[in-house]
N, C-alpha and C. Protein backbone atom coordinates (compact mmCIF):
# COMPACT_ATOMS: atom_id res chain seq x y z
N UNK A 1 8.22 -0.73 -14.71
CA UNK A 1 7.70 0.17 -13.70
C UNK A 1 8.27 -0.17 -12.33
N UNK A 2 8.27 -1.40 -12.09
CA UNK A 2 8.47 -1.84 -10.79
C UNK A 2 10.36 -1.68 -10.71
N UNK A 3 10.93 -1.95 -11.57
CA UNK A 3 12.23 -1.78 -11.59
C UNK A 3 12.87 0.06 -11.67
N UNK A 4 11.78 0.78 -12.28
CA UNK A 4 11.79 2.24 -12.28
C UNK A 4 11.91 2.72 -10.76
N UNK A 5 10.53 2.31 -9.85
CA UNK A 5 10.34 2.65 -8.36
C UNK A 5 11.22 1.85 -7.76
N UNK A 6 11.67 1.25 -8.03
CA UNK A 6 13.21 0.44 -7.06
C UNK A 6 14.57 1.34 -6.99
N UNK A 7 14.77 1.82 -8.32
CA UNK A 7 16.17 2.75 -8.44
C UNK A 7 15.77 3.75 -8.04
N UNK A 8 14.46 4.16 -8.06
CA UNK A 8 14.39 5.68 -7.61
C UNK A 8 14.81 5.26 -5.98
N UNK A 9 13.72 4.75 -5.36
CA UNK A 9 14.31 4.15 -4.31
C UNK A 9 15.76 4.60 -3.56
N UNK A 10 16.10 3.32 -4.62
CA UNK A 10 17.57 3.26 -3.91
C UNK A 10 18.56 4.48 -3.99
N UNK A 11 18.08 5.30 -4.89
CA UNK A 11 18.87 6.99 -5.25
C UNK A 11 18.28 7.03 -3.58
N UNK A 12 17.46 7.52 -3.27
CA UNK A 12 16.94 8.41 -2.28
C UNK A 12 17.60 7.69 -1.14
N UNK A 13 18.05 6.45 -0.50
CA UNK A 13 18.51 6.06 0.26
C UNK A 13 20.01 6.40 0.13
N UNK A 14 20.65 5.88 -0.95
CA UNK A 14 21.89 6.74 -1.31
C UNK A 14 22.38 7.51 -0.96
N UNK A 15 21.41 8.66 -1.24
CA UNK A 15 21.96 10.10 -1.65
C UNK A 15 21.30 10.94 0.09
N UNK A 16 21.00 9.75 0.99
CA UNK A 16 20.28 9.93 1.63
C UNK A 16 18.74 11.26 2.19
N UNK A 17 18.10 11.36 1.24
CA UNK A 17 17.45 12.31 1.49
C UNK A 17 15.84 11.37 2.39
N UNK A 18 15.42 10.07 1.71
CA UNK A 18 14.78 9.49 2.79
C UNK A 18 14.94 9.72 4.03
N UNK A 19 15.99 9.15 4.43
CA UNK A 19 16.71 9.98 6.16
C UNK A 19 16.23 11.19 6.49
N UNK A 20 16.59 11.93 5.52
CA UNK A 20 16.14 13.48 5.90
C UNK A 20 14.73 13.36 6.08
N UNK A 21 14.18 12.99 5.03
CA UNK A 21 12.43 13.45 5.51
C UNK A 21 11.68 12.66 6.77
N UNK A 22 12.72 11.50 6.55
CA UNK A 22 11.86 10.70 7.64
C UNK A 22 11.92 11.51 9.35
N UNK A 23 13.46 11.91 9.28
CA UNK A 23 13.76 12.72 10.94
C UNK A 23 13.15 13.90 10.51
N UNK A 24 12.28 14.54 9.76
CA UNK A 24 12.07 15.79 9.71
C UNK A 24 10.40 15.62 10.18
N UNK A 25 10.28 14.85 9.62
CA UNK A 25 8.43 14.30 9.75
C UNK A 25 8.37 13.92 11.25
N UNK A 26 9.25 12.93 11.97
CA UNK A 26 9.32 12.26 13.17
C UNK A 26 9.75 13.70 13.87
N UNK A 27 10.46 14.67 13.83
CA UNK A 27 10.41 15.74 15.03
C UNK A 27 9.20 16.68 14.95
N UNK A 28 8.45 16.84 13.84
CA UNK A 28 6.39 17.38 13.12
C UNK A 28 5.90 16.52 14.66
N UNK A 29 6.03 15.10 14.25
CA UNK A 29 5.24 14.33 15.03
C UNK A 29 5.98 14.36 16.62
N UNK A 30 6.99 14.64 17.03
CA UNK A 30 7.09 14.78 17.96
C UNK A 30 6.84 15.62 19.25
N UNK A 31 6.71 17.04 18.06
CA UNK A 31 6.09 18.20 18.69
C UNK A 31 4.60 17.94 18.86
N UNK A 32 4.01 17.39 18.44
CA UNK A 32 2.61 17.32 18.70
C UNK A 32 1.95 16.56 19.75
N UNK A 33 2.51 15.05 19.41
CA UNK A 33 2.52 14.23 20.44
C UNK A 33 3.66 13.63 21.81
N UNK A 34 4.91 14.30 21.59
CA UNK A 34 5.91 13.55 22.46
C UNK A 34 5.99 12.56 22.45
N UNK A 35 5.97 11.73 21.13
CA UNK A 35 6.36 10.15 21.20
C UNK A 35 7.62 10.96 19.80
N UNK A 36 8.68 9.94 20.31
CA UNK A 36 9.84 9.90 19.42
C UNK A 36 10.49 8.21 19.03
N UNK A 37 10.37 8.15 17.43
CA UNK A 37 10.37 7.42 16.29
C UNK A 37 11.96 7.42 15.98
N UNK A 38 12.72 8.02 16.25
CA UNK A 38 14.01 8.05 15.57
C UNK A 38 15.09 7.05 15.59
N UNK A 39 14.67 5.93 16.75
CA UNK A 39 15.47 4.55 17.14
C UNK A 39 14.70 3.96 16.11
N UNK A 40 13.52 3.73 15.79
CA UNK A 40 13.12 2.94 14.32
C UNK A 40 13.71 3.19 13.09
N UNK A 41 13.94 4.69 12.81
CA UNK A 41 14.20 5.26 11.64
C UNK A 41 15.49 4.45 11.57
N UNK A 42 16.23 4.86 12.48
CA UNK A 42 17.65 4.25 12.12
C UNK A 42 17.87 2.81 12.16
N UNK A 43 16.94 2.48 12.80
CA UNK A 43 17.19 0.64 12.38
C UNK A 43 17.03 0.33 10.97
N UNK A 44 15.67 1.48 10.51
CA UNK A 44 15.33 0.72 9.10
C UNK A 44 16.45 1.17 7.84
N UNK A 45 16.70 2.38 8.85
CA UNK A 45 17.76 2.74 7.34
C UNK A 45 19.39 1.90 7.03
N UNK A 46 19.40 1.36 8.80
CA UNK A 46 20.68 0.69 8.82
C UNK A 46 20.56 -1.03 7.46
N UNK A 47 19.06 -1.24 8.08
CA UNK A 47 18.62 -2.56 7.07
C UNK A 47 18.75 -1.91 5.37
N UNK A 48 18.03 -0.85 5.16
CA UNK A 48 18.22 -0.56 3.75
C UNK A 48 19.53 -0.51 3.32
N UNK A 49 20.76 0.03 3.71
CA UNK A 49 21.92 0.35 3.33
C UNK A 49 22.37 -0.90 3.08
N UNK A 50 22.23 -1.63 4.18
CA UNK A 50 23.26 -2.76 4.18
C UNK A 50 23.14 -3.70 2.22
N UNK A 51 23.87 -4.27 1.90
CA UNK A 51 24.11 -4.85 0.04
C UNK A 51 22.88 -6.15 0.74
């Protein structure tokens, strides 16, 4: 199981669609509140990619 939710995972980082939802959710939340998340997003995705 735990090795199942890891590859799925790592497909979605891959194939990057995580990225996508994450900047899609963070501009939701930006319209509402005017706080912008997108210097986090990309730190974390820069950490996921990296081997």
């Amino acid at each position: 199981m735990k090795n199942k939710i890891k590859s799925i995972f790592d497909k979605f980082v891959r194939n990057g669609q995580l990225e996508k939802g994450l900047h899609k959710a963070n501009d939701m939340y930006k319209k509402k509140s005017g706080k912008d998340y997108s210097k986090y997003i990309d730190k974390g995705m820069d950490k996921l990619k990296k081997p």
